[in-house]
N, C-alpha and C. Protein backbone atom coordinates (compact mmCIF):
# COMPACT_ATOMS: atom_id res chain seq x y z
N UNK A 1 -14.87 8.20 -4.13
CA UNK A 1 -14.92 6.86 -3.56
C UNK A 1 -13.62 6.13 -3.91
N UNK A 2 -13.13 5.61 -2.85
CA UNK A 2 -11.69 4.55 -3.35
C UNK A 2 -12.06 3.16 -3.41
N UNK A 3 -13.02 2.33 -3.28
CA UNK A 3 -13.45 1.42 -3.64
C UNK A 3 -14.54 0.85 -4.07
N UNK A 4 -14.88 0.67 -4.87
CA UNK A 4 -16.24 0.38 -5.60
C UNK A 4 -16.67 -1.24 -6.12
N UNK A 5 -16.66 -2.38 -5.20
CA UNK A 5 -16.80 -3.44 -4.78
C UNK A 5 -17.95 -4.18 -5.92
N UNK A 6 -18.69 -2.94 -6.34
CA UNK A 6 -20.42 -3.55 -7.10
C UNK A 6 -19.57 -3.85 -8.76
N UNK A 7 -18.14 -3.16 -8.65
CA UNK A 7 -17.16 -3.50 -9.92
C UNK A 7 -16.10 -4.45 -9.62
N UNK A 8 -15.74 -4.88 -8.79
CA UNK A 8 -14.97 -6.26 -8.73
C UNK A 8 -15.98 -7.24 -9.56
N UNK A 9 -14.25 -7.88 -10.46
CA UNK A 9 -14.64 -9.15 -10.93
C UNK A 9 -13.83 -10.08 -10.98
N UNK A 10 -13.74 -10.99 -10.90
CA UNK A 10 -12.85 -12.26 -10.83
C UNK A 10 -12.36 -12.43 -11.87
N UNK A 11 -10.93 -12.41 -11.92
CA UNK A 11 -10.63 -13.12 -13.41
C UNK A 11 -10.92 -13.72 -14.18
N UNK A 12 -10.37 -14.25 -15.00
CA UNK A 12 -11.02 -15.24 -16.11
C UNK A 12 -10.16 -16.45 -15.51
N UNK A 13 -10.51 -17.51 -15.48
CA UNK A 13 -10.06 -18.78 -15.00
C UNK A 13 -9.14 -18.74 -13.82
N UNK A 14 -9.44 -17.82 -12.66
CA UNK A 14 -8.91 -17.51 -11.46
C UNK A 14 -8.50 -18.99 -10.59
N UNK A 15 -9.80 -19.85 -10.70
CA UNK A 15 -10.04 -20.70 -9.69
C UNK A 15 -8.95 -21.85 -10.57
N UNK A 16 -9.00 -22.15 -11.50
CA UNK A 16 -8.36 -22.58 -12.72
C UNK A 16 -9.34 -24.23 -12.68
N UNK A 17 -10.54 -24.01 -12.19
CA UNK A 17 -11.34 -25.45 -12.32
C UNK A 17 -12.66 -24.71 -12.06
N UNK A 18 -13.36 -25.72 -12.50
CA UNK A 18 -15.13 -24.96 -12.64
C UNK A 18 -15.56 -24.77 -11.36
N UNK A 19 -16.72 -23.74 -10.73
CA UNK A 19 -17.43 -23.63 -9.89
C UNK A 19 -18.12 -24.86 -9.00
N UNK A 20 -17.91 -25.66 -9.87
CA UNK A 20 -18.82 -27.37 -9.53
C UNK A 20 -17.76 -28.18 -8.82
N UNK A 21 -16.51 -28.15 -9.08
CA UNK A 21 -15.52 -28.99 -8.43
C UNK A 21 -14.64 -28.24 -7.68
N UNK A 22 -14.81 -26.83 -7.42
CA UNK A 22 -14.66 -26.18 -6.16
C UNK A 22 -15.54 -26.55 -5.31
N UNK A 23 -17.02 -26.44 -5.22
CA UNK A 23 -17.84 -26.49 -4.35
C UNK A 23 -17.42 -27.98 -3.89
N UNK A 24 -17.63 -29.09 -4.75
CA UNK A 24 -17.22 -30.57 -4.24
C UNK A 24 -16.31 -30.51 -3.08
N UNK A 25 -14.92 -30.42 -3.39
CA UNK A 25 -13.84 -29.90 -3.40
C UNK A 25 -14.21 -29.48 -1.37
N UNK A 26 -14.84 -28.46 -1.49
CA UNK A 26 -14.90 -27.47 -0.15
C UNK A 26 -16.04 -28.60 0.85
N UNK A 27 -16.95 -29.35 0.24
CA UNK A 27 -17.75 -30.63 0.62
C UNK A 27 -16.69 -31.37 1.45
N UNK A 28 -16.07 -32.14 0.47
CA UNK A 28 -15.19 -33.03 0.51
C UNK A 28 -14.30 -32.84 1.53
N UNK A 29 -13.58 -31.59 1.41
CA UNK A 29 -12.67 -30.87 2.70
C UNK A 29 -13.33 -30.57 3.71
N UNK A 30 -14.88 -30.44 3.82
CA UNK A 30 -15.12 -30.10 5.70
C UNK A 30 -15.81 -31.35 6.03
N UNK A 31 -16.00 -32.40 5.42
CA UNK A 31 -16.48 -33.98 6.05
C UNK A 31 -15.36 -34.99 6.09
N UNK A 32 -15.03 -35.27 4.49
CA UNK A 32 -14.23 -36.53 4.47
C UNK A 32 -12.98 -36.05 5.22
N UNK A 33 -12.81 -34.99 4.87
CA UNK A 33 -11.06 -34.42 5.16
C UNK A 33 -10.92 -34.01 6.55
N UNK A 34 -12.23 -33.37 7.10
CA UNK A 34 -11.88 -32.68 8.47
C UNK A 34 -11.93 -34.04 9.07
N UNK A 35 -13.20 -34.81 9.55
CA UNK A 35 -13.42 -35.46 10.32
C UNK A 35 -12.78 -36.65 10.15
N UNK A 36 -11.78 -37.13 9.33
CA UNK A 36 -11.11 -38.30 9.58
C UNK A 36 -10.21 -38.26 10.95
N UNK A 37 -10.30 -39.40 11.83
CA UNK A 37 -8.96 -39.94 12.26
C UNK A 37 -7.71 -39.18 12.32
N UNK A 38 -6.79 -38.69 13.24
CA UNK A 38 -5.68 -38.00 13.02
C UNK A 38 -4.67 -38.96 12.43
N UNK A 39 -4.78 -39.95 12.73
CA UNK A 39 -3.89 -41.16 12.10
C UNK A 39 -3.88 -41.83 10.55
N UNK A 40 -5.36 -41.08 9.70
CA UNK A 40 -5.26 -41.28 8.58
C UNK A 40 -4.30 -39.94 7.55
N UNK A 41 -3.37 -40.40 7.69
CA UNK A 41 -2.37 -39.70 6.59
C UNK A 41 -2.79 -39.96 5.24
N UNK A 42 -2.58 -41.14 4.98
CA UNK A 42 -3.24 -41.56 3.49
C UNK A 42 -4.22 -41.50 3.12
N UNK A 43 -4.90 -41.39 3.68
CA UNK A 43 -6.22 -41.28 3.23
C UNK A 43 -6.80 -39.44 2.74
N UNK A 44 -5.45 -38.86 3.83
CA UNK A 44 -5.97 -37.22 3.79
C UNK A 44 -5.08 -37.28 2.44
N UNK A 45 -3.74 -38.02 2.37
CA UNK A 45 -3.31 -37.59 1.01
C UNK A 45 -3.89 -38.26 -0.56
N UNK A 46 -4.65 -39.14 -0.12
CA UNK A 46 -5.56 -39.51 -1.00
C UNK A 46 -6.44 -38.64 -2.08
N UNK A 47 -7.40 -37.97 -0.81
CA UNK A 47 -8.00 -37.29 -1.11
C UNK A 47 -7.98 -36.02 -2.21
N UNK A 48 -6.64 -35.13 -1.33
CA UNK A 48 -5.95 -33.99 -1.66
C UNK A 48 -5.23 -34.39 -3.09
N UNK A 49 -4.74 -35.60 -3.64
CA UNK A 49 -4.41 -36.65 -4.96
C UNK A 49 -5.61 -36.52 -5.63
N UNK A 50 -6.56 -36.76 -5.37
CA UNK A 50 -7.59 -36.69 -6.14
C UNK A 50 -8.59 -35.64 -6.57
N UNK A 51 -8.16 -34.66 -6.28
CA UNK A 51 -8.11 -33.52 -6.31
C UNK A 51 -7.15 -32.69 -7.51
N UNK A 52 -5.69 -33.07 -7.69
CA UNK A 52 -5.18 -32.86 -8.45
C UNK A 52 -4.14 -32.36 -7.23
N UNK A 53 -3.84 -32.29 -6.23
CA UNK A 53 -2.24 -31.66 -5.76
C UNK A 53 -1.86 -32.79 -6.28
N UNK A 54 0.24 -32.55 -5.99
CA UNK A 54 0.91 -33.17 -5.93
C UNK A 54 1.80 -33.38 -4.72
N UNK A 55 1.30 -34.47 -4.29
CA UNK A 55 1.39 -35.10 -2.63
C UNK A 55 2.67 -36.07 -2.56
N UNK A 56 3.93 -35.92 -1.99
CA UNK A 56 5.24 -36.66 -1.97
C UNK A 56 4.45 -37.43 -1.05
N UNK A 57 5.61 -38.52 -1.02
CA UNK A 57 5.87 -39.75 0.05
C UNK A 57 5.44 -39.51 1.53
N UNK A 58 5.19 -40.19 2.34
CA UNK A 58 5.24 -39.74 4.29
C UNK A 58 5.37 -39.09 4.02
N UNK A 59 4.45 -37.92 3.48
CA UNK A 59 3.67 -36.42 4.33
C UNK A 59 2.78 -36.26 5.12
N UNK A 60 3.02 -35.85 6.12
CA UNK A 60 1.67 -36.11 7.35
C UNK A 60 1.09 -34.42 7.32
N UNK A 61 -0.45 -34.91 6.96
CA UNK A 61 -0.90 -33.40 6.68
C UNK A 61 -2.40 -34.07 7.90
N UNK A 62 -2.53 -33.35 8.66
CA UNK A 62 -3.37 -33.09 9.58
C UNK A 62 -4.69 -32.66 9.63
N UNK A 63 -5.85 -33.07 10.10
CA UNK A 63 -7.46 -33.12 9.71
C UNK A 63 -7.79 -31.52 9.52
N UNK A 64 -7.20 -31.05 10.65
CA UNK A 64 -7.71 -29.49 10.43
C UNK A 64 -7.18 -28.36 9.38
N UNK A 65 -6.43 -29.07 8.96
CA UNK A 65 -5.80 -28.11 7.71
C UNK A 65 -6.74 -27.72 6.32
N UNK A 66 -6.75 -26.19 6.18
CA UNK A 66 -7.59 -26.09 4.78
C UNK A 66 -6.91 -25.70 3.81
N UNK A 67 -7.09 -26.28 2.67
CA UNK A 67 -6.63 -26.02 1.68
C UNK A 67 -7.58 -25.48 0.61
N UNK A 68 -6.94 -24.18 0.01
CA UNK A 68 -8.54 -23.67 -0.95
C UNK A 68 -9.15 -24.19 -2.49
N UNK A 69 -7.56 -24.69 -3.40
CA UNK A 69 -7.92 -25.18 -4.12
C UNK A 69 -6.96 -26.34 -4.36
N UNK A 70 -6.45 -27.62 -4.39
CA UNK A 70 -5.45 -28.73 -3.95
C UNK A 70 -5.16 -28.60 -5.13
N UNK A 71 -5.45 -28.38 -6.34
CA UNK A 71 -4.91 -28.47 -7.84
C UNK A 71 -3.71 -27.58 -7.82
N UNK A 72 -3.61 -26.43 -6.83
CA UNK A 72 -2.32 -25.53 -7.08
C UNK A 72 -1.37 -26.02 -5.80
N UNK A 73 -1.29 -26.87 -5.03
CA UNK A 73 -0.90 -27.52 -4.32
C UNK A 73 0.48 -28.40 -4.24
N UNK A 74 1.72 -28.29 -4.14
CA UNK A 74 2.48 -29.28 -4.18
C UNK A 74 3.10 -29.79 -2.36
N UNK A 75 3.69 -30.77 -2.00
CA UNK A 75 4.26 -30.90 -1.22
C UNK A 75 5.42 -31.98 -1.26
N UNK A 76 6.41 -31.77 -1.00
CA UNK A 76 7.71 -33.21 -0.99
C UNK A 76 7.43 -33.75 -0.15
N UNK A 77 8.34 -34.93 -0.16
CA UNK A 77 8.07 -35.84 0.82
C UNK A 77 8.58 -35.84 1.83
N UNK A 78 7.83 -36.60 2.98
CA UNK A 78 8.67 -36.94 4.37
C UNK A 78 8.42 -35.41 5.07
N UNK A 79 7.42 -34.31 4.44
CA UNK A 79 7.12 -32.67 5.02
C UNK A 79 5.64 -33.29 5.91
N UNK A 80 5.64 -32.27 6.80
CA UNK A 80 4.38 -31.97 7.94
C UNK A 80 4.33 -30.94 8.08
N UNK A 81 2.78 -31.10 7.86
CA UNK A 81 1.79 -29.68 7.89
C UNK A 81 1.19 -30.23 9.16
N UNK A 82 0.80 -29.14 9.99
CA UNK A 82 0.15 -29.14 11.43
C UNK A 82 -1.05 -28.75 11.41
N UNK A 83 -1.35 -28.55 12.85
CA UNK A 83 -3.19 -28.77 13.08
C UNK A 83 -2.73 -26.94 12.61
N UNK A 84 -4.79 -26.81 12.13
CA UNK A 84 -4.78 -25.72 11.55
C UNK A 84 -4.31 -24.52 10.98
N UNK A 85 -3.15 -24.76 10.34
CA UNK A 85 -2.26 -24.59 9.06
C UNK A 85 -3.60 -23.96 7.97
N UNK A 86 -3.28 -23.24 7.24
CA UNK A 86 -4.39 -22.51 6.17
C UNK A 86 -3.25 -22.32 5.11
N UNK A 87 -3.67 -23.31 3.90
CA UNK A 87 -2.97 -23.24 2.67
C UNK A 87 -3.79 -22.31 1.91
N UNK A 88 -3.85 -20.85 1.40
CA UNK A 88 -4.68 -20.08 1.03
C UNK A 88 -4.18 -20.54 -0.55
N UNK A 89 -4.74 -21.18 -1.15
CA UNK A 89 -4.22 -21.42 -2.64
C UNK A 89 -4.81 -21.15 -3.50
N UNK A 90 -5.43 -19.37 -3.44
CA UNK A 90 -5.81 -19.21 -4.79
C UNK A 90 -4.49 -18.94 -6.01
N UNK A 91 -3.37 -18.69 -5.36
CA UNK A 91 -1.80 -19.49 -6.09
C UNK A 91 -1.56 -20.67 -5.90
N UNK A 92 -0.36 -20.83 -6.70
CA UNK A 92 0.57 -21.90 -6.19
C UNK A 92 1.30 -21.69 -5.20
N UNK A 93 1.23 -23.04 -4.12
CA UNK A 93 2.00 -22.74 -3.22
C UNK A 93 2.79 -24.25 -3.38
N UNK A 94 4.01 -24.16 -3.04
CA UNK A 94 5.01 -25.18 -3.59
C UNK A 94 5.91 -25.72 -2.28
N UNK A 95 5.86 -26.47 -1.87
CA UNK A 95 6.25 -26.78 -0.22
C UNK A 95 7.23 -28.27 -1.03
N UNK A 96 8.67 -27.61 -0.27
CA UNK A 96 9.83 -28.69 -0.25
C UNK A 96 9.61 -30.17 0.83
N UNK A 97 10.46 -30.67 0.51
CA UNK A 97 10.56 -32.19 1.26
C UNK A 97 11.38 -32.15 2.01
N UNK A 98 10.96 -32.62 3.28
CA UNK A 98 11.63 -32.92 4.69
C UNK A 98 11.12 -31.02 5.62
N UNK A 99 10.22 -30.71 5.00
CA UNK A 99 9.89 -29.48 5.52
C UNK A 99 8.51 -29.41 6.63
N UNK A 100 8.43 -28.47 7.32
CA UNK A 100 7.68 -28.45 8.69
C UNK A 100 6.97 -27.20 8.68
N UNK A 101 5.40 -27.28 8.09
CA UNK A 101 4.47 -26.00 8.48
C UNK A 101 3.93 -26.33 9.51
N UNK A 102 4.44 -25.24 10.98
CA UNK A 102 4.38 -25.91 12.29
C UNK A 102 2.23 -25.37 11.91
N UNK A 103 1.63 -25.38 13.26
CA UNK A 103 0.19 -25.21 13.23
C UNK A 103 0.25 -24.00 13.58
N UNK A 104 -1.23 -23.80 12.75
CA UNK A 104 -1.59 -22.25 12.88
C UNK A 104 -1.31 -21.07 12.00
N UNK A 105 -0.25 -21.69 11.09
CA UNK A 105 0.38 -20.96 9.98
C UNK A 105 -0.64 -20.62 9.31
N UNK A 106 0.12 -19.58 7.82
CA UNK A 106 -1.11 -18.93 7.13
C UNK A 106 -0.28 -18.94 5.98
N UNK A 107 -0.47 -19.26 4.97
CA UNK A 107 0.42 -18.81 3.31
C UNK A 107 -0.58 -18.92 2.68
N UNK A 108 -0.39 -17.28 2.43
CA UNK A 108 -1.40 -16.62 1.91
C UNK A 108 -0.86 -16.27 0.04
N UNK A 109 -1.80 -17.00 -0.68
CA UNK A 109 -1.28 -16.04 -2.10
C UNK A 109 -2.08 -15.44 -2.78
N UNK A 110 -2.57 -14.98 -2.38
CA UNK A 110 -3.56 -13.19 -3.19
C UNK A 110 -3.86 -12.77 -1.94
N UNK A 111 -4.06 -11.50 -2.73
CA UNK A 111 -4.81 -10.32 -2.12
C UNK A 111 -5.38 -9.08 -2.92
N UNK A 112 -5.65 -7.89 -2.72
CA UNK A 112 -6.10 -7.27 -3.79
C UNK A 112 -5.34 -6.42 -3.90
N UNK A 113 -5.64 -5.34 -4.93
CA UNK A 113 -4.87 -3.73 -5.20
C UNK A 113 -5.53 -2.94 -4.54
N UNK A 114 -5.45 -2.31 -3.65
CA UNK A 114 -5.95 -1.52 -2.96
C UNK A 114 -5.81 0.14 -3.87
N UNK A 115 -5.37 0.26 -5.00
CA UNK A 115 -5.03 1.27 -5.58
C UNK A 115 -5.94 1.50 -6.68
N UNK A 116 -6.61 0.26 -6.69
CA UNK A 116 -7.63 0.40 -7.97
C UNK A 116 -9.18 0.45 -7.43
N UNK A 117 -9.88 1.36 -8.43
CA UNK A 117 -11.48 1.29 -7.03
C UNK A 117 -11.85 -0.24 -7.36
N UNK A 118 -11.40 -0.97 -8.43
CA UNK A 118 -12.26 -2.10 -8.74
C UNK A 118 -11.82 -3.48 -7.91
N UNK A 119 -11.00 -3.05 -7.33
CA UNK A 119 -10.23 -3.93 -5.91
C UNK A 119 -9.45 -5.38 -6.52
N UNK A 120 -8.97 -5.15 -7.79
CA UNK A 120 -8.43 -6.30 -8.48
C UNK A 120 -8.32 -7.42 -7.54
N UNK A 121 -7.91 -8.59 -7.54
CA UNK A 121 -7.72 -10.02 -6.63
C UNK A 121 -6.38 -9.88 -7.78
N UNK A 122 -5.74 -10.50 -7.01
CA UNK A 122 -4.12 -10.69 -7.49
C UNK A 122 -3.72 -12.24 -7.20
N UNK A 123 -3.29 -13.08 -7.97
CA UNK A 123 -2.33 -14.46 -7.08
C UNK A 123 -1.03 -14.06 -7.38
N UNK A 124 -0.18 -14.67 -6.00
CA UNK A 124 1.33 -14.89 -6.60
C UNK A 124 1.70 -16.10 -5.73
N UNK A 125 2.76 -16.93 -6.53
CA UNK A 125 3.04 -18.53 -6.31
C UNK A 125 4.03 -18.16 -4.63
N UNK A 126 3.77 -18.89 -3.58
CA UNK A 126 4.76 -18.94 -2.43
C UNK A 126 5.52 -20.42 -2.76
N UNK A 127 7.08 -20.39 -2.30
CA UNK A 127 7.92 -21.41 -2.74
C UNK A 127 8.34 -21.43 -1.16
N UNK A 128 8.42 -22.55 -0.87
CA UNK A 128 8.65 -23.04 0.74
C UNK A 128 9.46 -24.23 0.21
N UNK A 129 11.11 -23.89 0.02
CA UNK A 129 12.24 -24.90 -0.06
C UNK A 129 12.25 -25.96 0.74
N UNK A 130 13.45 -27.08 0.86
CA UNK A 130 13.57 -28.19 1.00
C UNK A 130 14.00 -28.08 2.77
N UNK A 131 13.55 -28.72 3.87
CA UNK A 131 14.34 -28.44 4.84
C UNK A 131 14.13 -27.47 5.56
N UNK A 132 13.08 -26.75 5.33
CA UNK A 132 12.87 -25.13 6.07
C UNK A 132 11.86 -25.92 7.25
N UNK A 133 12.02 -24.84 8.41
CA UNK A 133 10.84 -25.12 9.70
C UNK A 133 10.23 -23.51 9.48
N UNK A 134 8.57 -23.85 8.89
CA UNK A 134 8.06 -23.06 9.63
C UNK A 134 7.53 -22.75 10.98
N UNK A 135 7.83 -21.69 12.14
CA UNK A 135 7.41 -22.57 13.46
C UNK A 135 5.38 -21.99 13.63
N UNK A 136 5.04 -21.97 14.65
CA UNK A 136 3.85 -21.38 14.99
C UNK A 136 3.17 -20.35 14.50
N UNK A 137 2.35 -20.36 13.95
CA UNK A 137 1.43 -19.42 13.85
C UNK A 137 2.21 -18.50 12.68
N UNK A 138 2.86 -18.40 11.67
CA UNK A 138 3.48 -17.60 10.97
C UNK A 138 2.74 -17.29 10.01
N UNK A 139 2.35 -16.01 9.50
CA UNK A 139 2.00 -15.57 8.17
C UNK A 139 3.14 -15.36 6.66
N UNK A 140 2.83 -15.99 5.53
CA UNK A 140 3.51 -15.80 4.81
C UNK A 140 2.84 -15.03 3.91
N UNK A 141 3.31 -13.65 2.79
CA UNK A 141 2.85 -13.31 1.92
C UNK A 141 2.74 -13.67 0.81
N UNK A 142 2.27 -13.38 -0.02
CA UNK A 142 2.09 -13.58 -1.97
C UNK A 142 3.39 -13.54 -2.47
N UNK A 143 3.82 -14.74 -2.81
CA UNK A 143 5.04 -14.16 -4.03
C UNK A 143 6.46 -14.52 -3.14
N UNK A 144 6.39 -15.04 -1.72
CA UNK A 144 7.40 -14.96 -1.33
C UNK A 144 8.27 -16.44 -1.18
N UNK A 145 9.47 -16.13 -1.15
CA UNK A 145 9.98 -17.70 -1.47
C UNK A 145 11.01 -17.82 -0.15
N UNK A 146 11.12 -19.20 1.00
CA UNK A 146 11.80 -19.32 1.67
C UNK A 146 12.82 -20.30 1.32
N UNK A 147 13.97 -19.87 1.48
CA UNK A 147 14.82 -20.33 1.25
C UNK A 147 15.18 -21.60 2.08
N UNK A 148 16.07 -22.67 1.06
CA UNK A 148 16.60 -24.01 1.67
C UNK A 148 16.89 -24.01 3.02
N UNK A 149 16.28 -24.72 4.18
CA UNK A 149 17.42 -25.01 5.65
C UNK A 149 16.69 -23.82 6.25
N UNK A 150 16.21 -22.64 6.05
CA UNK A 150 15.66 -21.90 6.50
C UNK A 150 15.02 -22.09 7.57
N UNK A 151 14.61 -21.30 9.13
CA UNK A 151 13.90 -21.40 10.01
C UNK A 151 13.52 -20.01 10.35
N UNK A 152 11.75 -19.76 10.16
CA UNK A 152 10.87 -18.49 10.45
C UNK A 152 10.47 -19.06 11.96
N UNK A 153 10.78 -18.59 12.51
CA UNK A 153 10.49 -17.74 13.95
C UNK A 153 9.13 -17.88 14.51
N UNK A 154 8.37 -17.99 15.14
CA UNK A 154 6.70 -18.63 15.77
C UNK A 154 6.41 -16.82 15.71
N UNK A 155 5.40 -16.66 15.25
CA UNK A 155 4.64 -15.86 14.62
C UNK A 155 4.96 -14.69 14.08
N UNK A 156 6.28 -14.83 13.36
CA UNK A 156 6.95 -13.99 12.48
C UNK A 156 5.71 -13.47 11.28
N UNK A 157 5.93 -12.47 10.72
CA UNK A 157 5.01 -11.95 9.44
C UNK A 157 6.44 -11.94 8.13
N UNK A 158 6.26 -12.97 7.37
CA UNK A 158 7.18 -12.71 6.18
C UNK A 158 6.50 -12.13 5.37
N UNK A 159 7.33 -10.85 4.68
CA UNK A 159 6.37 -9.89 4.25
C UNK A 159 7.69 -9.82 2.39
N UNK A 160 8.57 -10.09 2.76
CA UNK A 160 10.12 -10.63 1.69
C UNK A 160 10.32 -12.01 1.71
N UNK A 161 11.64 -12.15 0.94
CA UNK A 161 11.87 -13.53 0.34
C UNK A 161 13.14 -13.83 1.53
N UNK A 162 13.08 -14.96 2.24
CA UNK A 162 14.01 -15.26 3.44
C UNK A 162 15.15 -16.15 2.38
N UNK A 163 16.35 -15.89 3.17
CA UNK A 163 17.55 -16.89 2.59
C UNK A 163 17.72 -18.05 3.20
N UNK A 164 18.49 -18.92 2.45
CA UNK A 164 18.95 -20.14 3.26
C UNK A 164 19.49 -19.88 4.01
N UNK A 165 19.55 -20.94 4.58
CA UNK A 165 20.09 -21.34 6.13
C UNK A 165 19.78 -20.34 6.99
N UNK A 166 19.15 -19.68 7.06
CA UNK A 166 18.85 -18.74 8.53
C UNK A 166 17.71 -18.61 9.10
N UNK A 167 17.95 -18.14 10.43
CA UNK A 167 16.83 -17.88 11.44
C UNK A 167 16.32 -16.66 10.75
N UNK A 168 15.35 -16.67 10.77
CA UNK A 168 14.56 -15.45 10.51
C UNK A 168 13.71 -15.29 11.55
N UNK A 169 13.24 -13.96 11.94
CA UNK A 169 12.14 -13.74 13.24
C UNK A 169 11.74 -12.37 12.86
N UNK A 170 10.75 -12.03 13.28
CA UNK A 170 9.74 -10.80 13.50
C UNK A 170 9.12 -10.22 12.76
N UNK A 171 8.60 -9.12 12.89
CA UNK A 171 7.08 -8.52 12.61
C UNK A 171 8.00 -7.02 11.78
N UNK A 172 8.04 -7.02 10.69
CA UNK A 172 8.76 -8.16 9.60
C UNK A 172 9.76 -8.86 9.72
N UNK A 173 9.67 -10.31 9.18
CA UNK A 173 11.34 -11.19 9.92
C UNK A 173 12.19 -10.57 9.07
N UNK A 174 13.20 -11.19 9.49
CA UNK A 174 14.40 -10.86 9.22
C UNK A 174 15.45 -11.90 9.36
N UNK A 175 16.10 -12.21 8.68
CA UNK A 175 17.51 -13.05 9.28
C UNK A 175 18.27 -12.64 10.20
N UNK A 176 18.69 -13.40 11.11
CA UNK A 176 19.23 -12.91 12.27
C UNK A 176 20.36 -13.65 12.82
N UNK A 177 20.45 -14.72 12.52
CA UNK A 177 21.63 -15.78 12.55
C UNK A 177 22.28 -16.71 11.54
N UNK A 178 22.48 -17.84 11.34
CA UNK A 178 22.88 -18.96 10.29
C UNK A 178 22.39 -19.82 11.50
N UNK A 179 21.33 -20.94 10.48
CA UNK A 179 21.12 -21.93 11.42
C UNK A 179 22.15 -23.25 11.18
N UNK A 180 22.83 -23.99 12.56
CA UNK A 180 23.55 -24.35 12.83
C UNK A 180 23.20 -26.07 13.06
N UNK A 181 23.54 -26.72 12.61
CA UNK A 181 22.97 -28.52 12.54
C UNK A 181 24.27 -28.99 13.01
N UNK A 182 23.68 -29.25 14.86
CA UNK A 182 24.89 -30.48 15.25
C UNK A 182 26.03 -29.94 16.21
């Protein structure tokens, strides 16, 4: 047998907050958070504040967006997250200022070992620099960091760590140009 699932176990302080203020938490995110107003910004960054992210200035984060746990959460200011965007945060995920997760995106940080039968769960922190556009629908992996000025491509799979200033695109992206301002 290569996987034996009845032996998965969750780390020890995986969630890094109790079972009780996750569940709140996931409450809180499919009433107060989904169904507000598209026009309440503050109020969504309120929320996600009270929670424990750390929420910059004019960030416009959008009703349909989920976030899994907001305590591993950062965002700069003056960044937009789009309609249904999926912050998978059983990592840290660390999002620069003046930056654009277009909708539909995915940054993802765990997954398991597929090498072990006990199917370990893994986190690793995603770093989304200052100035980057993510466009449509893009998947990001565990662990990966986009670089400053950066622009990923509408439904690119980043599967590596992208550099500044460039276009990146495809299924795996890649840099492909220097992006050009002006």
């Amino acid at each position: 047998m290569t996987q034996r699932l009845s032996q998965f176990s969750l780390p020890k302080n995986f969630r890094a907050k109790n079972a009780v203020i996750v569940q709140i938490w996931w409450i809180v995110q499919s009433i107060l958070f989904a169904w507000s107003p598209q026009f309440l910004y503050g109020w969504r960054r309120f929320l996600l504040r009270l929670f424990g992210a750390k929420i910059g200035k004019n960030v416009i984060i959008r009703p349909s967006v989920k976030v899994t746990y907001p305590w591993k959460l950062s965002i700069g200011d003056d960044s937009w997250i789009g309609d249904d965007v999926e912050l998978y945060t059983l990592g840290e995920i660390q999002i620069g200022k003046n930056t654009v997760i277009s909708q539909k995106s995915y940054l993802c940080t765990a997954s398991h070992d597929y090498t072990k039968e006990t199917f370990d769960i893994y986190q690793q922190k995603i770093v989304i620099e200052d100035e980057v556009w993510i466009a449509t629908d893009v998947y990001i992996a565990p662990g990966i960091t986009i670089g400053r000025c950066a622009v990923v491509g509408a439904r690119s799979t980043v599967l590596d760590n992208m550099p500044s200033g460039m276009i990146c695109v495809g299924y795996p992206a890649r840099p492909i140009k220097p992006r050009k301002i002006g």
